[in-house]
C-alpha atoms as a PDB file:
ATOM      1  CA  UNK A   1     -24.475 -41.110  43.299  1.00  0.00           C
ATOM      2  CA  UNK A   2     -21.387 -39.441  44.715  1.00  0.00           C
ATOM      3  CA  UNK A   3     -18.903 -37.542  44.549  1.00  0.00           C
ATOM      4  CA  UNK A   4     -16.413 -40.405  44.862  1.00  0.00           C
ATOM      5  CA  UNK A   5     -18.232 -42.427  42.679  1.00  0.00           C
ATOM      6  CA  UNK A   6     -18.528 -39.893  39.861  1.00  0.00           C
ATOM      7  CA  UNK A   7     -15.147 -39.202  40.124  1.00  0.00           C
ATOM      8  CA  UNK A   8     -13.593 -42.697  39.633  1.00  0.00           C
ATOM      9  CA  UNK A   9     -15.983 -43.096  36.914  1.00  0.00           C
ATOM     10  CA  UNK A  10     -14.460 -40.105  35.484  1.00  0.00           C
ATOM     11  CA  UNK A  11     -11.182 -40.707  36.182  1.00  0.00           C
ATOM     12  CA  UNK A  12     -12.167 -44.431  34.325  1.00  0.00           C
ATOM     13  CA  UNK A  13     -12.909 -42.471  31.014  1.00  0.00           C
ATOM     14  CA  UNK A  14     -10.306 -40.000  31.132  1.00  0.00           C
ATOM     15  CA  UNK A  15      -8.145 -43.155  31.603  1.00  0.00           C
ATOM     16  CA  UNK A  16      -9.716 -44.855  28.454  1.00  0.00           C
ATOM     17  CA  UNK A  17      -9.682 -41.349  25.920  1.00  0.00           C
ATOM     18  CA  UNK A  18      -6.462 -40.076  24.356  1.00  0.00           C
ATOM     19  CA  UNK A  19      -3.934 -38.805  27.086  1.00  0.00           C
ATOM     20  CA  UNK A  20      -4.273 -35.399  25.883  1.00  0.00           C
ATOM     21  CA  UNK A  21      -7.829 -34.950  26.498  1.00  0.00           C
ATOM     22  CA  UNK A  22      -8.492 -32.622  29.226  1.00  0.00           C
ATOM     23  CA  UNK A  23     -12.137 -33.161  30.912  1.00  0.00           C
ATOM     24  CA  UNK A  24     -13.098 -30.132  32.778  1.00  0.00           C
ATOM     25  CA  UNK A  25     -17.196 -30.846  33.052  1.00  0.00           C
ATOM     26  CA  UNK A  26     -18.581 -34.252  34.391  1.00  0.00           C
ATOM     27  CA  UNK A  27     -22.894 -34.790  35.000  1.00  0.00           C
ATOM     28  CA  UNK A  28     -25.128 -38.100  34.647  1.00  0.00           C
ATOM     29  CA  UNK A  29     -27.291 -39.591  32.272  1.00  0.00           C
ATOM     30  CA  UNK A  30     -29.032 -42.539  33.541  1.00  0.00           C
ATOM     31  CA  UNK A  31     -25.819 -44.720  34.534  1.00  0.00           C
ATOM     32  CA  UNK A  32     -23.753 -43.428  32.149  1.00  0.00           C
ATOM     33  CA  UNK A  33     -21.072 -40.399  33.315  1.00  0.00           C
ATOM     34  CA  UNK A  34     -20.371 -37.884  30.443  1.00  0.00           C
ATOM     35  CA  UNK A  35     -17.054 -35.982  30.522  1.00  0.00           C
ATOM     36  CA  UNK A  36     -16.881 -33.161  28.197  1.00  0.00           C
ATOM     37  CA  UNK A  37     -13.452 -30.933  27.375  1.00  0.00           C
ATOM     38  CA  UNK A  38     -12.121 -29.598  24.677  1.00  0.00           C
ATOM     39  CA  UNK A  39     -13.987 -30.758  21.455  1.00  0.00           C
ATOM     40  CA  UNK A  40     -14.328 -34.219  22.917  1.00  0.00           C
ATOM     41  CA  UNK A  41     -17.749 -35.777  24.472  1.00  0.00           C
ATOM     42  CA  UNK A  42     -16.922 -38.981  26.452  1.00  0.00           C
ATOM     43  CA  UNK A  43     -19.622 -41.294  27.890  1.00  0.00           C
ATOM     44  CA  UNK A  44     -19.956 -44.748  29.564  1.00  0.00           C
ATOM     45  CA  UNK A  45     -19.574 -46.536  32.859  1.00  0.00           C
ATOM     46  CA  UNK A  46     -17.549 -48.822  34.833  1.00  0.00           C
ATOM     47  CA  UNK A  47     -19.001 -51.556  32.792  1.00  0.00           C
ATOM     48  CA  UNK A  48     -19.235 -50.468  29.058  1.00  0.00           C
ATOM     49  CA  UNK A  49     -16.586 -49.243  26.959  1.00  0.00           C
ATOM     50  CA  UNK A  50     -16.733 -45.233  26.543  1.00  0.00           C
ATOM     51  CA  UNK A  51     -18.144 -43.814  23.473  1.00  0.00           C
ATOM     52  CA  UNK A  52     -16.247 -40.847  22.324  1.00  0.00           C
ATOM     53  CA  UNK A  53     -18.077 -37.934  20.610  1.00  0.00           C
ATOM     54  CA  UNK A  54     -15.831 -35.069  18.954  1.00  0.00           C
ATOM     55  CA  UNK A  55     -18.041 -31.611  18.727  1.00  0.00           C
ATOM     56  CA  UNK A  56     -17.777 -28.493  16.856  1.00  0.00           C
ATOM     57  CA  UNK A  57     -16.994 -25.642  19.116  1.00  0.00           C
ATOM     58  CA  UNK A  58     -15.613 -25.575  22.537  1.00  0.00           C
ATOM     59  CA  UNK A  59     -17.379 -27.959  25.519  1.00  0.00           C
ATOM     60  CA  UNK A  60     -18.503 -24.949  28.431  1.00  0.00           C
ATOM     61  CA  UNK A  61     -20.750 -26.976  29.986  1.00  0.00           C
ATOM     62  CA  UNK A  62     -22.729 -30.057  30.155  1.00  0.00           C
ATOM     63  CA  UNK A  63     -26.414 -30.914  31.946  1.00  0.00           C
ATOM     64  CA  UNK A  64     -28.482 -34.394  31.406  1.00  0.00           C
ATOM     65  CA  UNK A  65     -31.493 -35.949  32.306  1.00  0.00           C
ATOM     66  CA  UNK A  66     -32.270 -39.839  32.268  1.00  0.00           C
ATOM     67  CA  UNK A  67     -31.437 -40.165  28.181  1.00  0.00           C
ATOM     68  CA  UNK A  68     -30.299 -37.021  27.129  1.00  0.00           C
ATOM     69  CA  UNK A  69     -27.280 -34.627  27.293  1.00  0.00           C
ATOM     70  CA  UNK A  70     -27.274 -30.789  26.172  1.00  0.00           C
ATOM     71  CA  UNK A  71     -23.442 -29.720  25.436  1.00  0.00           C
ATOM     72  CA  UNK A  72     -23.210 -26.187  25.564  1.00  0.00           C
ATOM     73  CA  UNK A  73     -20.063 -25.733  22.180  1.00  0.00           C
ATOM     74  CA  UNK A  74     -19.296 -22.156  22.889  1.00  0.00           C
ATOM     75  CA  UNK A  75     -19.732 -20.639  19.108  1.00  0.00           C
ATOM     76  CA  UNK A  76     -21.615 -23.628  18.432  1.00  0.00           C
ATOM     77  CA  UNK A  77     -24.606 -23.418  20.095  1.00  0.00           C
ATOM     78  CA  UNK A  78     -25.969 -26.431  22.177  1.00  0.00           C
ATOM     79  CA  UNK A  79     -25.906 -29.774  21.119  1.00  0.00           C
ATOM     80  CA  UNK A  80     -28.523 -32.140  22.284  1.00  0.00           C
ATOM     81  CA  UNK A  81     -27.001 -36.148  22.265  1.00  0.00           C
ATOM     82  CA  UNK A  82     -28.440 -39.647  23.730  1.00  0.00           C
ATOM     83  CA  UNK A  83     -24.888 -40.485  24.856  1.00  0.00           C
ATOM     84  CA  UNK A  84     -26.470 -44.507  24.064  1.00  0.00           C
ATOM     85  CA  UNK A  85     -27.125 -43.413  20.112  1.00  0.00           C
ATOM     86  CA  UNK A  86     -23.491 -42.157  19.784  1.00  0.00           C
ATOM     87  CA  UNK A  87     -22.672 -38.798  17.782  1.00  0.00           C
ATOM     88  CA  UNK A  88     -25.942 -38.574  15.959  1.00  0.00           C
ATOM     89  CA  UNK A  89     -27.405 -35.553  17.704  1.00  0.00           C
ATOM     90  CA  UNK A  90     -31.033 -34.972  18.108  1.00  0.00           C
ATOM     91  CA  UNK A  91     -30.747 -31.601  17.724  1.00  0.00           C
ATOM     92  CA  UNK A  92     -28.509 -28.327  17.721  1.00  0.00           C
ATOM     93  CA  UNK A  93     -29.607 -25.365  18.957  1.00  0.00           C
ATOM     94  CA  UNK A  94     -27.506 -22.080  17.338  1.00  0.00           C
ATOM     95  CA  UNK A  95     -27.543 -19.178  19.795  1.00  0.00           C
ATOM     96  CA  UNK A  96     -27.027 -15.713  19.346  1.00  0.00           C
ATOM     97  CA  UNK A  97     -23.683 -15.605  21.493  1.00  0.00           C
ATOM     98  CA  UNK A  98     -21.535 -18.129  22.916  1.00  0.00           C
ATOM     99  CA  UNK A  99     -23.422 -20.983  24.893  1.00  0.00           C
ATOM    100  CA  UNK A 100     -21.454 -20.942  28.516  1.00  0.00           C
ATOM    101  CA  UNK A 101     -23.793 -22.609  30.137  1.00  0.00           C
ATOM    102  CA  UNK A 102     -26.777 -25.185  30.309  1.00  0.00           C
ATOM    103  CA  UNK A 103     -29.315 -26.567  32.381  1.00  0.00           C
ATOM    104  CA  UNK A 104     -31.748 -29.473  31.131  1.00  0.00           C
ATOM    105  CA  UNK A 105     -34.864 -30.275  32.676  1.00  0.00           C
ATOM    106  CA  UNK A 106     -37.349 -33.120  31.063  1.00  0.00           C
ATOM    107  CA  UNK A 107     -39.266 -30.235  29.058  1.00  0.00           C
ATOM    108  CA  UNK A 108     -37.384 -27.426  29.469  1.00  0.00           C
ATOM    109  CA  UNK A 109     -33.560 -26.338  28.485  1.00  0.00           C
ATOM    110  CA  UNK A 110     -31.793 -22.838  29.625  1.00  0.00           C
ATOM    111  CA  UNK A 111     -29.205 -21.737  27.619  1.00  0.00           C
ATOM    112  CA  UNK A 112     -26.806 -19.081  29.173  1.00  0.00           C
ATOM    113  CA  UNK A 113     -24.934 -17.068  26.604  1.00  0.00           C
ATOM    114  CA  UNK A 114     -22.474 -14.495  27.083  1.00  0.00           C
ATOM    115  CA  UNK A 115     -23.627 -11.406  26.341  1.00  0.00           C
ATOM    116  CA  UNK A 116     -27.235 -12.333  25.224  1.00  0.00           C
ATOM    117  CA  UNK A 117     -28.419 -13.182  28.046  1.00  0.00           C
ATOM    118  CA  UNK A 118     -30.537 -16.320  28.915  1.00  0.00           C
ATOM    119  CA  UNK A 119     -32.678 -18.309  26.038  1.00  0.00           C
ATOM    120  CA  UNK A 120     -35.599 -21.143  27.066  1.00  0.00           C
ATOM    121  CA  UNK A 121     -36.322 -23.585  25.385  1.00  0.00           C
ATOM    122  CA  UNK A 122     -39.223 -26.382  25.131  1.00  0.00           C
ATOM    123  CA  UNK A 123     -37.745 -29.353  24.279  1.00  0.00           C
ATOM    124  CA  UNK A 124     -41.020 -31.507  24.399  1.00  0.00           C
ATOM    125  CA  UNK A 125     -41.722 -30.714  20.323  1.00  0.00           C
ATOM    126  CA  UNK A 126     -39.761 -32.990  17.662  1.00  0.00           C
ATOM    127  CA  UNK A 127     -37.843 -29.475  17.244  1.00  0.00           C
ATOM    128  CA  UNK A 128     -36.622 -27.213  19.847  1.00  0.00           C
ATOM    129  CA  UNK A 129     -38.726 -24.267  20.114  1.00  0.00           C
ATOM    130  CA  UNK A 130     -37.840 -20.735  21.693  1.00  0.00           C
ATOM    131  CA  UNK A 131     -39.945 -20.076  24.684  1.00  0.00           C
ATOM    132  CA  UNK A 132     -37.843 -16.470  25.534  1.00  0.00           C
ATOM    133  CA  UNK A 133     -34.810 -14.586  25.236  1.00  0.00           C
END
């Protein structure tokens, strides 16, 4: 994918969401782009109407695999999403600090938080699990 690309598909969904909604972190999942700003999740394609996810907490970052996203909410932790199931999460992850920043791997998420430091978790159980703080 590139740049171009991701940005007209972004520029697609912010053209499709409220006018007000400010996106300020794009990634992939799959073929889907997910826009995140504010306390608004946006995801879909060229092809597909966007489905629009509202989230506790402020969107810092975003990271994705193939079928997964990990929202980092500021004072809400992380929230884990398939962008295709809609709102329902598949799990929340509460940190210690604000969540600024994530990175997703298939196993493994990192979890940046402001003055805590950096969490790991193993994502491979049906529940998160802490790896280290």
């Amino acid at each position: 994918m590139t740049t171009s690309i991701g940005l007209a598909a972004t520029l697609v969904l912010a053209a499709q969401t409220a006018s007000s909604w400010e996106c300020t972190r794009v990634t992939w999942c799959g073929d889907l782009v997910v826009g995140g700003g504010g306390h608004t999740v946006v995801a879909g394609n060229l092809g597909r109407e966007p489905i629009r996810i509202q989230i506790d907490g402020i969107v810092r970052d975003l990271a994705a695999d193939a079928g997964r996203v990990a929202v980092a909410c500021d004072w809400a932790g992380v929230r884990i999403f398939d962008p295709e199931l809609g709102p329902r999460s598949i799990a929340t992850i509460p940190t210690s600090d604000a969540a600024l920043s994530v990175d997703l791997s298939e196993r493994l998420l990192a979890i940046a938080e402001a003055t805590a430091g950096v969490s790991l978790h193993d994502l491979h159980n049906a529940s998160p699990i802490l790896l280290r703080r």
